[in-house]
Protein backbone atom coordinates (compact mmCIF):
# COMPACT_ATOMS: atom_id res chain seq x y z
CA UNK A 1 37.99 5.10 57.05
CA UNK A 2 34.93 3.45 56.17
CA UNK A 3 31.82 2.43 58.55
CA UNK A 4 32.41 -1.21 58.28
CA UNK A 5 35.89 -0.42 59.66
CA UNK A 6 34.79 1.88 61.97
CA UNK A 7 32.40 -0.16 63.55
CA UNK A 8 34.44 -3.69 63.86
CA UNK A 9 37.05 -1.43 65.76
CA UNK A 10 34.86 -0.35 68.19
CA UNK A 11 33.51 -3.63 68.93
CA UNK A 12 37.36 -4.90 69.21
CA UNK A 13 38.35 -2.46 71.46
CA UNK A 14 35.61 -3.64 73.68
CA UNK A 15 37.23 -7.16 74.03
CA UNK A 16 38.93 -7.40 77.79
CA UNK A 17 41.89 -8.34 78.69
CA UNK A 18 42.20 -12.25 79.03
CA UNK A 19 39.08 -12.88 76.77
CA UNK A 20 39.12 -13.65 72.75
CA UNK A 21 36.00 -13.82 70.22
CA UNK A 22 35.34 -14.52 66.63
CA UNK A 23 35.90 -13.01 63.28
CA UNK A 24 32.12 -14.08 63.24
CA UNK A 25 31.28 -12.37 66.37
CA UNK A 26 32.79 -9.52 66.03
CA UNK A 27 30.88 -9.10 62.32
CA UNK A 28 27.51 -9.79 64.11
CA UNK A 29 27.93 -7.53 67.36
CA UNK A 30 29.22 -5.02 65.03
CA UNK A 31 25.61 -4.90 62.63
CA UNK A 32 27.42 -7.45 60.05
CA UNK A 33 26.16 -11.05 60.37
CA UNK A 34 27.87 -12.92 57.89
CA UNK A 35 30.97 -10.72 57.60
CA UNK A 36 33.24 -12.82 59.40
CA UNK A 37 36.11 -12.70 56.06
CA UNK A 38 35.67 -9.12 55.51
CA UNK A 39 36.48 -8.82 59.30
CA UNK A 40 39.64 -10.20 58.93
CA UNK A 41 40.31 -8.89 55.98
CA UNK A 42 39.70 -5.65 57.58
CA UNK A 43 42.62 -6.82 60.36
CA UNK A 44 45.03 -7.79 57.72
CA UNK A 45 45.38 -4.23 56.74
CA UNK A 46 46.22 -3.22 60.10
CA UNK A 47 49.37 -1.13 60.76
CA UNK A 48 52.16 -3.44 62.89
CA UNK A 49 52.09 -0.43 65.94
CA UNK A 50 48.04 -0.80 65.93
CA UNK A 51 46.97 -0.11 69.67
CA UNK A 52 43.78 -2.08 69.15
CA UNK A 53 43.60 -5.96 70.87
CA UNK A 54 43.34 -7.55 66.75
CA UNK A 55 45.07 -10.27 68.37
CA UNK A 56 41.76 -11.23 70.43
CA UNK A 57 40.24 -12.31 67.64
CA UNK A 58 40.50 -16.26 66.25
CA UNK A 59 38.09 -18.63 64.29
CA UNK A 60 35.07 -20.26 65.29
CA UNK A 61 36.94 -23.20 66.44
CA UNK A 62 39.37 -20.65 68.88
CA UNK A 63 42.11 -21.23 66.68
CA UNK A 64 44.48 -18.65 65.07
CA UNK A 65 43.97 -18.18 61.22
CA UNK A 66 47.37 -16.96 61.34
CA UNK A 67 50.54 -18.62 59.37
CA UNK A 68 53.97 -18.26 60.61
CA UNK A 69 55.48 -15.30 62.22
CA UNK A 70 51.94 -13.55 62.68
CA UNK A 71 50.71 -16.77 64.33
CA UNK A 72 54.31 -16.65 66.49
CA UNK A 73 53.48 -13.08 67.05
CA UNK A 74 49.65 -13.30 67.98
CA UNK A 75 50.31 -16.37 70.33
CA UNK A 76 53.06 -14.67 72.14
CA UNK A 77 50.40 -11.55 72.74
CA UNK A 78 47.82 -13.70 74.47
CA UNK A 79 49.77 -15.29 76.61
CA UNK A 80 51.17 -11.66 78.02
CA UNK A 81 47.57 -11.17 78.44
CA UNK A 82 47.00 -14.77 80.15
CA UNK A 83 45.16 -16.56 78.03
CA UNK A 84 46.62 -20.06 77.49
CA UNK A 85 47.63 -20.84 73.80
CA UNK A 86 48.27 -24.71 72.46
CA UNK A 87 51.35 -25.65 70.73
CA UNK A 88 48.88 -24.99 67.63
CA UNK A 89 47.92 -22.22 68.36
CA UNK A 90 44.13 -23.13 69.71
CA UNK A 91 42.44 -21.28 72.76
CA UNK A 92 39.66 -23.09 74.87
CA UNK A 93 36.89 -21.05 73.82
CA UNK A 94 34.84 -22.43 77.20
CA UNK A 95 37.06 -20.93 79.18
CA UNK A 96 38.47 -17.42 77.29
CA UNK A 97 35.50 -17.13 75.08
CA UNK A 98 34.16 -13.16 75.38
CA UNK A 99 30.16 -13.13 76.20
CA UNK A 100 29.40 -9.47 75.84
């Protein structure tokens, strides 16, 4: 695995539990301003049994990127975590956004 990968996963695994952040956030807190694509480009690849919280991670706006039956799947995962999802799939950033 390569350091890019290695170091967005760390910062991902930091996310709690009822709080979601940015592709862009996660590519600055993780050394990589400006990385926000290759971050979830990096997530796309994930296996489906992956143990780390991808799902915490949205756009800018706190909207999933996600078409479909990942977008199904990622908005079913945050609510079991508590975070409440719009019928579009958007998350109130002022209220779930993470501030490490």
């Amino acid at each position: 695995m390569d350091q890019f990968s290695v170091q967005i996963f760390a910062v991902i695994h930091q996310i709690p539990q009822g709080k979601v952040t940015s592709y862009g956030a996660i590519a600055k807190l993780a050394g990589y301003p400006g990385y926000a694509r290759q971050v979830g480009k990096v997530l796309s690849n994930l296996p489906k049994d992956t143990r780390l919280p991808w799902y915490r991670v949205m756009n800018s706006q706190g909207q999933i990127s996600l078409k479909g039956d990942s977008l199904q799947r990622q908005k079913v995962k945050l609510m079991e975590d508590g975070i409440e999802v719009s019928a579009s799939g958007k998350v109130k950033l002022s209220v779930y956004q993470w501030q490490p």
